[in-house]
C-alpha atoms as a PDB file:
ATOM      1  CA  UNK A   1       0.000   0.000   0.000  1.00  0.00           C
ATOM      2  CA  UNK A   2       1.267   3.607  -0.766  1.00  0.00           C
ATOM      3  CA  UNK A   3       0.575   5.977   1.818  1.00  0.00           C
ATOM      4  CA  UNK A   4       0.957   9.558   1.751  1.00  0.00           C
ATOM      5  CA  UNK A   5       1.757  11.277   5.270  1.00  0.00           C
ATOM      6  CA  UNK A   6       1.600  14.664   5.483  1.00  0.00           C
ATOM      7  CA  UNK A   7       3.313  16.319   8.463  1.00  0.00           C
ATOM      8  CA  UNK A   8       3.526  20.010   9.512  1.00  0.00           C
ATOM      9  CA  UNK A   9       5.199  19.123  12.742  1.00  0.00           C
ATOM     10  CA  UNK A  10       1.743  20.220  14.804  1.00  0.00           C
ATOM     11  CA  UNK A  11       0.692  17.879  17.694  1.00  0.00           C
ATOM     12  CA  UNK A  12      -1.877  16.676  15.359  1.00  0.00           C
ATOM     13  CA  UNK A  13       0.974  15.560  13.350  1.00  0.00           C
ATOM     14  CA  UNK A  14       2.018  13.217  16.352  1.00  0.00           C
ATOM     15  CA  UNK A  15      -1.369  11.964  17.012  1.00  0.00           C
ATOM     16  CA  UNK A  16      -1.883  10.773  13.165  1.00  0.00           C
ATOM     17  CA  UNK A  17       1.501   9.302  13.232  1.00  0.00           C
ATOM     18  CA  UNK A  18       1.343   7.587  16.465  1.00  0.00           C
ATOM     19  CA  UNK A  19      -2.238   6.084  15.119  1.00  0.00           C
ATOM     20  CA  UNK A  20      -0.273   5.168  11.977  1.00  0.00           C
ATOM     21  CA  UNK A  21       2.186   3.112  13.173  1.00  0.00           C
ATOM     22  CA  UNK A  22       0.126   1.318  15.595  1.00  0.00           C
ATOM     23  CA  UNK A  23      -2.368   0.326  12.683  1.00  0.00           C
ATOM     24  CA  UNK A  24      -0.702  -2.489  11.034  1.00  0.00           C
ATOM     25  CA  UNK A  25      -3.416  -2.782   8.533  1.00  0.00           C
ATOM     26  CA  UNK A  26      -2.404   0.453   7.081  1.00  0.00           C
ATOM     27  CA  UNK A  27       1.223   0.568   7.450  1.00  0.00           C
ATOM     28  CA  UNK A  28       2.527  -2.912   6.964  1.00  0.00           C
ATOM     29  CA  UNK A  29       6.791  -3.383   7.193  1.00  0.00           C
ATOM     30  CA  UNK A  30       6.307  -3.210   3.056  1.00  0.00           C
ATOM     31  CA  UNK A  31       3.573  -0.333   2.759  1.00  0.00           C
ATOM     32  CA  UNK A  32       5.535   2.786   0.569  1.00  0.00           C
ATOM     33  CA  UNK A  33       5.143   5.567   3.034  1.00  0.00           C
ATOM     34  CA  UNK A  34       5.733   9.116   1.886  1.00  0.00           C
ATOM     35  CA  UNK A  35       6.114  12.265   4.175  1.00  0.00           C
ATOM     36  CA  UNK A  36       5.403  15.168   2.891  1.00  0.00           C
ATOM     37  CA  UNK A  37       5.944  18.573   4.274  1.00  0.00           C
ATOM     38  CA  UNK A  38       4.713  21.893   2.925  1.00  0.00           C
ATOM     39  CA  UNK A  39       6.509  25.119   3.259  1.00  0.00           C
ATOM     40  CA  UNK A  40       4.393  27.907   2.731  1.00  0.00           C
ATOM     41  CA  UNK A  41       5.980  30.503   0.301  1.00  0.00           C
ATOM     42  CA  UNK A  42       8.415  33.840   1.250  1.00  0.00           C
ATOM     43  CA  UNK A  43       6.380  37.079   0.663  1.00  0.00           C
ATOM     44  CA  UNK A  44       8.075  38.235  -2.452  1.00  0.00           C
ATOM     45  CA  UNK A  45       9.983  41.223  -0.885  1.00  0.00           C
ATOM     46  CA  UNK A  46      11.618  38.705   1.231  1.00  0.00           C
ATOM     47  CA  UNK A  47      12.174  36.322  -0.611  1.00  0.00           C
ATOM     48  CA  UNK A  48      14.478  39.189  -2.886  1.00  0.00           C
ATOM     49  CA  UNK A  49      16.447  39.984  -0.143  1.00  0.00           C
ATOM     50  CA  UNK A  50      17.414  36.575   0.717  1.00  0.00           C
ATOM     51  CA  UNK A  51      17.782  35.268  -2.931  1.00  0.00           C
ATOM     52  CA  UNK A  52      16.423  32.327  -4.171  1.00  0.00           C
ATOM     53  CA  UNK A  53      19.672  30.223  -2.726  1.00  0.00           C
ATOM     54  CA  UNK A  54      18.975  31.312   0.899  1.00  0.00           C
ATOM     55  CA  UNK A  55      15.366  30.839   0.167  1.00  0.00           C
ATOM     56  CA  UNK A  56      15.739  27.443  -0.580  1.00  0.00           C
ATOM     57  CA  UNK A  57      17.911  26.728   2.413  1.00  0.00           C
ATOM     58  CA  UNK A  58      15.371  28.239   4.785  1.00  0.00           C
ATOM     59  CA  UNK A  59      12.800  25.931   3.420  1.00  0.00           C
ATOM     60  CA  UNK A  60      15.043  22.747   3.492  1.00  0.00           C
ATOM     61  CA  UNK A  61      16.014  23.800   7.266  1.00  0.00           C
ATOM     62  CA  UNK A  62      12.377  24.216   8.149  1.00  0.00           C
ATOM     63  CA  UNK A  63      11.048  20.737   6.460  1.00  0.00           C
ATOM     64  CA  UNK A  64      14.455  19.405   8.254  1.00  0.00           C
ATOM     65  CA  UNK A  65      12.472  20.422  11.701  1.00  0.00           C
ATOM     66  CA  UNK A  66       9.724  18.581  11.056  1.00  0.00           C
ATOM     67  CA  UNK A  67      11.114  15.865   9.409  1.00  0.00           C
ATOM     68  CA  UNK A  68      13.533  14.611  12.267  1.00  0.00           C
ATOM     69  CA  UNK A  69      11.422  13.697  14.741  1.00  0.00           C
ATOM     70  CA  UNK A  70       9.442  11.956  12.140  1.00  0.00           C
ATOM     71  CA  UNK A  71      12.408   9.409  10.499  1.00  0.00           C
ATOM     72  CA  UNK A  72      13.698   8.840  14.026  1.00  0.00           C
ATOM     73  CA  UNK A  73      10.058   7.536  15.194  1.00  0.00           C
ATOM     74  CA  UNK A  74       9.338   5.501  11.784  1.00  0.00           C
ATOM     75  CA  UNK A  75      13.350   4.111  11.705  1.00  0.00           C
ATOM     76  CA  UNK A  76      12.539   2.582  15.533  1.00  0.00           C
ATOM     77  CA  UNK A  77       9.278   1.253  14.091  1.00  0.00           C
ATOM     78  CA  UNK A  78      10.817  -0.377  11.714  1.00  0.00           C
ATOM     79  CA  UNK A  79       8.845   1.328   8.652  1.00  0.00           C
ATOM     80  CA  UNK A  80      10.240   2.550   4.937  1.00  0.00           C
ATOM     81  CA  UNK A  81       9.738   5.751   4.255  1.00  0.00           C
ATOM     82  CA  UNK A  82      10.957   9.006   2.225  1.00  0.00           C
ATOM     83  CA  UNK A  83      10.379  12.498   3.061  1.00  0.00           C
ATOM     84  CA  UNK A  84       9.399  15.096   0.530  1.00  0.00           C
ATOM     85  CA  UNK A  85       9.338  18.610   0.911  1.00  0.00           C
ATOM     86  CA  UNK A  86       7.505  21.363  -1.370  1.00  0.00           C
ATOM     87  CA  UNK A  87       6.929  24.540  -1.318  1.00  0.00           C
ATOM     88  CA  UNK A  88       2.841  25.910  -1.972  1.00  0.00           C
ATOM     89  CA  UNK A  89      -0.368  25.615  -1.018  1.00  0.00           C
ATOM     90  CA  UNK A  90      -0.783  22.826   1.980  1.00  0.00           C
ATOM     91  CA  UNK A  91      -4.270  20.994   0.680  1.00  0.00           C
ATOM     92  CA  UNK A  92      -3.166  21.699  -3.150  1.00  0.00           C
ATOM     93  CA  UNK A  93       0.492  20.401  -2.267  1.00  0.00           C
ATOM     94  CA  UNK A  94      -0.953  17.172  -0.672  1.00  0.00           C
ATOM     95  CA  UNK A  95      -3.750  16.306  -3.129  1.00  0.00           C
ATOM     96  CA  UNK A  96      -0.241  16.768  -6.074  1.00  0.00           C
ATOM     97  CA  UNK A  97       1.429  14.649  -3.888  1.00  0.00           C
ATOM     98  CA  UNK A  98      -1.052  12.068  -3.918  1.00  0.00           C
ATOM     99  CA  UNK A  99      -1.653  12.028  -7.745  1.00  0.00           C
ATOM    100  CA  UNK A 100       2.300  12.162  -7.922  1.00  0.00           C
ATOM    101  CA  UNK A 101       2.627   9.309  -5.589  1.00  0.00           C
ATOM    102  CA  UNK A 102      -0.465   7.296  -6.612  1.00  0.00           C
ATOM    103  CA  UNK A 103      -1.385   6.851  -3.073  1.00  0.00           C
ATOM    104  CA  UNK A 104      -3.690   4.235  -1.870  1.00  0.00           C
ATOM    105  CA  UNK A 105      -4.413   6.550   1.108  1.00  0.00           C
ATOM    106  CA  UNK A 106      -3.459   9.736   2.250  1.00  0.00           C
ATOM    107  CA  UNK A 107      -3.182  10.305   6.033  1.00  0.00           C
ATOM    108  CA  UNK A 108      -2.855  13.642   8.108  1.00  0.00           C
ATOM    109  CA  UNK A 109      -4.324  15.693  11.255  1.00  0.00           C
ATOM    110  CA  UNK A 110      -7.311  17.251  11.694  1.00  0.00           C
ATOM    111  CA  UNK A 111      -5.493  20.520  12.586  1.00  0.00           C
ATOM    112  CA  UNK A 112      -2.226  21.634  11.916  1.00  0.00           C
ATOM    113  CA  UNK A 113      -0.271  25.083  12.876  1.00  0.00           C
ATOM    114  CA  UNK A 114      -3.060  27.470  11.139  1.00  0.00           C
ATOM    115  CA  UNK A 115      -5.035  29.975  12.503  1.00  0.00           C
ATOM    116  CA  UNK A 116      -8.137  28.141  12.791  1.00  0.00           C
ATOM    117  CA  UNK A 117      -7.043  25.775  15.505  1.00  0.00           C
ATOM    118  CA  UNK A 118     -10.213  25.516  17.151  1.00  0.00           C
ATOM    119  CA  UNK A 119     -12.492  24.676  14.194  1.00  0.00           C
ATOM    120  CA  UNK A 120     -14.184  21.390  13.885  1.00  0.00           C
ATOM    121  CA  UNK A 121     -11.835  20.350  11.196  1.00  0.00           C
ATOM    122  CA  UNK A 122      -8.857  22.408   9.819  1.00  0.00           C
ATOM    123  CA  UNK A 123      -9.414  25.035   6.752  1.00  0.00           C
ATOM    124  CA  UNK A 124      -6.283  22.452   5.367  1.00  0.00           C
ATOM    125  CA  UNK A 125      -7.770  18.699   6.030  1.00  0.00           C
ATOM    126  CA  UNK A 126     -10.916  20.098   4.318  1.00  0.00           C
ATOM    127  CA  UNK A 127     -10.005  20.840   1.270  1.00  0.00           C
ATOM    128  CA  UNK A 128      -8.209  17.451   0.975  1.00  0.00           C
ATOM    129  CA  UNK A 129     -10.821  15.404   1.887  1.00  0.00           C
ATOM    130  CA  UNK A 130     -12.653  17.604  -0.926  1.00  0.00           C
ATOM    131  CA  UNK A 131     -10.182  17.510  -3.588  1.00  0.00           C
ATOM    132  CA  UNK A 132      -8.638  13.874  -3.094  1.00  0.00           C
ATOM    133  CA  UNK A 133      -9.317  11.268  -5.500  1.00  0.00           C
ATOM    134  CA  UNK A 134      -8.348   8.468  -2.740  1.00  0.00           C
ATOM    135  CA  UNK A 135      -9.379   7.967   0.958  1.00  0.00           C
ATOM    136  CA  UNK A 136      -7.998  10.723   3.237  1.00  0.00           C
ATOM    137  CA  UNK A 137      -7.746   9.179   6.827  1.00  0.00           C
ATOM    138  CA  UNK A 138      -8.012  12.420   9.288  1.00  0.00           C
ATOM    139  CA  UNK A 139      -6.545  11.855  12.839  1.00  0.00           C
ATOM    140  CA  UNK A 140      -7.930  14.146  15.585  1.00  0.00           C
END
């Protein structure tokens, strides 16, 4: 099974990938798991100053953040993965991601670092579950 993960490093993040792992019928020791993290774009004036070199760093060092925690935890459980950084639109980024990937499932929190962190469901997890073509598994 391919599974598409996406992680913002939020404690929802935890929660779906604590539920992951110990839900061997979705993540079995030969599932495909991809994590992806999105990195919202520089304003334009700052992204100018910095170049598009030191851009690109700041992104890769932000994604790194998020991503640590997350290989450490999957490497002790024993899972393959890859992680996958982008920079855009969170819900567009991880509907591309599963078209790119041709995920059997894609797999995320209900909330992530956004504004709206009291809403029923996040503006983000939303518009996944609307614009997915394959079953988005949200973890509250």
């Amino acid at each position: 099974m391919k599974v598409v993960f996406a992680a913002d490093g939020s404690s929802y993040t935890k929660k779906a990938l604590a539920y992951l792992v110990t839900h061997e019928s979705l993540v079995s020791k030969d599932a495909e798991l991809c994590v992806v993290n999105v990195q919202s774009p520089l304003p334009g004036p700052v992204k100018r100053a910095l170049g598009s070199t030191d851009a690109a760093a700041f992104h890769a060092e932000e994604a790194d953040k998020v991503f640590k925690p997350i290989k450490r935890f999957l490497d002790r459980h024993g899972l393959r993965h890859r992680c996958v950084s982008v920079v855009g639109t969170p819900a567009t980024e991880i509907v591309r991601a599963s078209q790119r990937e041709k995920a059997h499932l894609v797999v995320m929190g209900t909330h992530g670092h956004g504004l709206m962190g009291r809403a029923l469901m996040g503006s983000v997890a939303q518009r996944v579950v609307a614009d997915c073509d394959v079953p988005v598994l949200l973890v509250k």
